[in-house]
C-alpha atoms as a PDB file:
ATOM      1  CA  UNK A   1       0.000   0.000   0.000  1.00  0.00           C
ATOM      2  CA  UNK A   2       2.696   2.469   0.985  1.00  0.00           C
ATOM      3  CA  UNK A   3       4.250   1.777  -2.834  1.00  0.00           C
ATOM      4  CA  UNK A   4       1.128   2.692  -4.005  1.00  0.00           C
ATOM      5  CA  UNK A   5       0.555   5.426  -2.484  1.00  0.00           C
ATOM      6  CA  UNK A   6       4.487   7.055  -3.081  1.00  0.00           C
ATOM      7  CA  UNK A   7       4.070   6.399  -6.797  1.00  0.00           C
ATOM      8  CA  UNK A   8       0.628   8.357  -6.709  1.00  0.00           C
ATOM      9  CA  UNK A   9       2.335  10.941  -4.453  1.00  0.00           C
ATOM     10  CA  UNK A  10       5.271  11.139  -7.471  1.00  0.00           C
ATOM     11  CA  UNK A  11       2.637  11.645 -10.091  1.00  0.00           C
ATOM     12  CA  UNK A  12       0.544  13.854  -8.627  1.00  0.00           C
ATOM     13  CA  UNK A  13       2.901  16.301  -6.954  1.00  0.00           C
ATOM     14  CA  UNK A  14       6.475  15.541  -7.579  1.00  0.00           C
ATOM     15  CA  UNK A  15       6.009  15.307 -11.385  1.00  0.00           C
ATOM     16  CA  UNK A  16       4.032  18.337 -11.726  1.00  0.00           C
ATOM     17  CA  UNK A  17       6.116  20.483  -9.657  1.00  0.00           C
ATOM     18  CA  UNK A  18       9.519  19.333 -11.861  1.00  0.00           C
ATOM     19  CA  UNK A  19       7.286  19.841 -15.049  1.00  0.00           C
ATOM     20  CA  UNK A  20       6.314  23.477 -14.097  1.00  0.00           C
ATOM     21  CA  UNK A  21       9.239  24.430 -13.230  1.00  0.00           C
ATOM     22  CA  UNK A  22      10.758  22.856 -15.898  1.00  0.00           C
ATOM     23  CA  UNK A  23       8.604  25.602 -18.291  1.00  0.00           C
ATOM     24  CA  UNK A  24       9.092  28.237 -16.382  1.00  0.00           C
ATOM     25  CA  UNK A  25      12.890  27.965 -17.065  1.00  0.00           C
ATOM     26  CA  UNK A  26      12.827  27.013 -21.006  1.00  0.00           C
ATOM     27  CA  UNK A  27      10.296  30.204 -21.046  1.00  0.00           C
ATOM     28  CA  UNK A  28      12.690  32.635 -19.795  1.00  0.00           C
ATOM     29  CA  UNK A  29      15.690  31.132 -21.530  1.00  0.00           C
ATOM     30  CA  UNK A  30      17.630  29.497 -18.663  1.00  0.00           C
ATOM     31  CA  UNK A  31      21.095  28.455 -19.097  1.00  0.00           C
ATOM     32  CA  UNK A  32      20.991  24.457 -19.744  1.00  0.00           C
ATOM     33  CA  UNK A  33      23.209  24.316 -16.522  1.00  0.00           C
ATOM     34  CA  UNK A  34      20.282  25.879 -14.534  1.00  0.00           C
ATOM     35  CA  UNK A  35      17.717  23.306 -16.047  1.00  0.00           C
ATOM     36  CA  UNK A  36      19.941  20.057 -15.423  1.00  0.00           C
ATOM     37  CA  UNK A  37      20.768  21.303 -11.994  1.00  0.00           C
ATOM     38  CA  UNK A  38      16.901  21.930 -10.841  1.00  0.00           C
ATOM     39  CA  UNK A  39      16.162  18.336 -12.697  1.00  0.00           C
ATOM     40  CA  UNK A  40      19.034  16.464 -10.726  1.00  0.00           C
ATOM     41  CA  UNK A  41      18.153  17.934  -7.854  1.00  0.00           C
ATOM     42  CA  UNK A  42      14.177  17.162  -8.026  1.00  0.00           C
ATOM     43  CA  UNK A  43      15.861  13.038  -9.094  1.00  0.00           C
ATOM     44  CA  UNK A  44      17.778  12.962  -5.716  1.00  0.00           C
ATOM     45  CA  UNK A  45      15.473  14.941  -3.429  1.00  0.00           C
ATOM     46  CA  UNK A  46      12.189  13.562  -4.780  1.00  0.00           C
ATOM     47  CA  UNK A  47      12.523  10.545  -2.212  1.00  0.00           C
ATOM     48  CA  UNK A  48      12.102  13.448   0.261  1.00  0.00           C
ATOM     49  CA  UNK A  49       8.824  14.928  -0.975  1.00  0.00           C
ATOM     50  CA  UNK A  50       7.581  11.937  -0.848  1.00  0.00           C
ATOM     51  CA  UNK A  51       8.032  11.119   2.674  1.00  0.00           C
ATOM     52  CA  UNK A  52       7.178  14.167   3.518  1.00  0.00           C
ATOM     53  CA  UNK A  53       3.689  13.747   1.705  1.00  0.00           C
ATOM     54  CA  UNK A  54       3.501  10.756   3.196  1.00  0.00           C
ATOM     55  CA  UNK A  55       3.749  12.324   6.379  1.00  0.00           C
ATOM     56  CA  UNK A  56       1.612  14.873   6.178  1.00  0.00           C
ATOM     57  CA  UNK A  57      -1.363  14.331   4.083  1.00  0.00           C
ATOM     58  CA  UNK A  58      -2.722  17.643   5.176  1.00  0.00           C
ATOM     59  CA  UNK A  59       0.558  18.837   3.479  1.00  0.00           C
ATOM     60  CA  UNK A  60       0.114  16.325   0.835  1.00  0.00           C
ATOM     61  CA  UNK A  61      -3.232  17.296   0.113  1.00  0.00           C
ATOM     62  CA  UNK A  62      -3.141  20.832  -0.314  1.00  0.00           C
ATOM     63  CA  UNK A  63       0.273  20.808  -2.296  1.00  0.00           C
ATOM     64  CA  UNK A  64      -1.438  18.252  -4.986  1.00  0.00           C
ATOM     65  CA  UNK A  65      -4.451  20.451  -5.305  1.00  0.00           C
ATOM     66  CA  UNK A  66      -2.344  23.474  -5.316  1.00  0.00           C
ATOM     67  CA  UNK A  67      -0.021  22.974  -7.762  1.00  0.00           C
ATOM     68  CA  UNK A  68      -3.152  21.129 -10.095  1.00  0.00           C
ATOM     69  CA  UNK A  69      -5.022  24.355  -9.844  1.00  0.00           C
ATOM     70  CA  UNK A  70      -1.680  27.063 -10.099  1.00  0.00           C
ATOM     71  CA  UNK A  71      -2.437  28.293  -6.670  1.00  0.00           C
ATOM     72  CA  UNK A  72       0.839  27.199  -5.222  1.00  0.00           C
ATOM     73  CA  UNK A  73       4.301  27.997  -6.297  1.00  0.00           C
ATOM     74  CA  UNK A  74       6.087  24.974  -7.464  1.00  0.00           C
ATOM     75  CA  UNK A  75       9.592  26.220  -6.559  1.00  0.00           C
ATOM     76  CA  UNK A  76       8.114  27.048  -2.989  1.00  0.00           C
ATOM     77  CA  UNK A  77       6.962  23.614  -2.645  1.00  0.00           C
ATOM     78  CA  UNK A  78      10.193  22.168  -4.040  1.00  0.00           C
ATOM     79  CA  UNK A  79      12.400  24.227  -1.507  1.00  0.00           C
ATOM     80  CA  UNK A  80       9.765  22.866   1.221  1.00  0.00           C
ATOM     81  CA  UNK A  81       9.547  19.523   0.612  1.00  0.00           C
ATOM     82  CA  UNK A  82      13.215  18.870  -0.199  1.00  0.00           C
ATOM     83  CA  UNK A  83      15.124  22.012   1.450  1.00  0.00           C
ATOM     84  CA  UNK A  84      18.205  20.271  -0.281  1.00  0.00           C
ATOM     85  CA  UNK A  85      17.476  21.981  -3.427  1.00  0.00           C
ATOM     86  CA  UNK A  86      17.250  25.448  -2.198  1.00  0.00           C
ATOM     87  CA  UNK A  87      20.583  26.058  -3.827  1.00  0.00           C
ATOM     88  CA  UNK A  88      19.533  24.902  -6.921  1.00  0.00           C
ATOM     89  CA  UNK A  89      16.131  27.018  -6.700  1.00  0.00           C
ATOM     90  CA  UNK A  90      18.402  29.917  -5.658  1.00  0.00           C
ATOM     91  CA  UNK A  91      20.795  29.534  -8.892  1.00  0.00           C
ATOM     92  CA  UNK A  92      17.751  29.968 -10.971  1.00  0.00           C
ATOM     93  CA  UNK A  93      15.584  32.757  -9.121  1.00  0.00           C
ATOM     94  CA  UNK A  94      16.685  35.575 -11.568  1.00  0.00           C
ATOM     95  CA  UNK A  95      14.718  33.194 -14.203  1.00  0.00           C
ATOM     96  CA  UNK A  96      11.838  32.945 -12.293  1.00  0.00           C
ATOM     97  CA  UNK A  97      11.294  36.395 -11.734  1.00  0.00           C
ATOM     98  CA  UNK A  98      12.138  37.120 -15.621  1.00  0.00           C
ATOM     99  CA  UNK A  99       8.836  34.734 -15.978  1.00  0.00           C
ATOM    100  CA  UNK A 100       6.727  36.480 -13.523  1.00  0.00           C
ATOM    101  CA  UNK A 101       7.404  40.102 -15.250  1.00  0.00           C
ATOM    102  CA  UNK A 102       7.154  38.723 -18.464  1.00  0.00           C
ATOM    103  CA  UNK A 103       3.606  38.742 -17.678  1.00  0.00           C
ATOM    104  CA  UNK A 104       3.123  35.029 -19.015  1.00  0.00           C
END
């Protein structure tokens, strides 16, 4: 049951959050450095969100629906569920706020 429910956890919020931020990057031109560091670190520190969903199904819950609806910030969920890639997420903040005043 608990495989089950990490794999749904990984589709339903870890995906998601890599795939948006993901865009957000390619949108505002990120160096391919950037990219491949945000998408090694959301590989190794995925485990973490995880167990932290797992953990916290309130937290669980309300990230899924969050992120599903755009309400929450997928690099603010990142950095909270796997404060390992904070350094990562800090390396491509500049990009991030490019997107935001891009207006898109």
């Amino acid at each position: 049951m608990q495989d089950l429910l990490a794999a749904l956890i990984a589709f339903f919020l870890v995906e998601p959050i890599q795939r948006e931020i993901a865009e957000t990057l390619a949108n505002s031109r990120a160096p391919q450095e950037v990219v491949t560091s945000i998408r090694g670190c959301v590989t190794e520190h995925g485990p973490q969100i995880v167990n932290r969903a797992l953990g916290d199904p309130w937290w669980a819950t309300s990230s899924i629906f969050g992120v599903w609806v755009g309400i929450a910030e997928p690099a603010a969920l990142l950095a909270e569920g796997a404060p390992g890639c904070v350094a990562a997420l800090e390396a491509a903040q500049p990009y991030f706020d490019a997107q935001e005043g891009s207006g898109v």
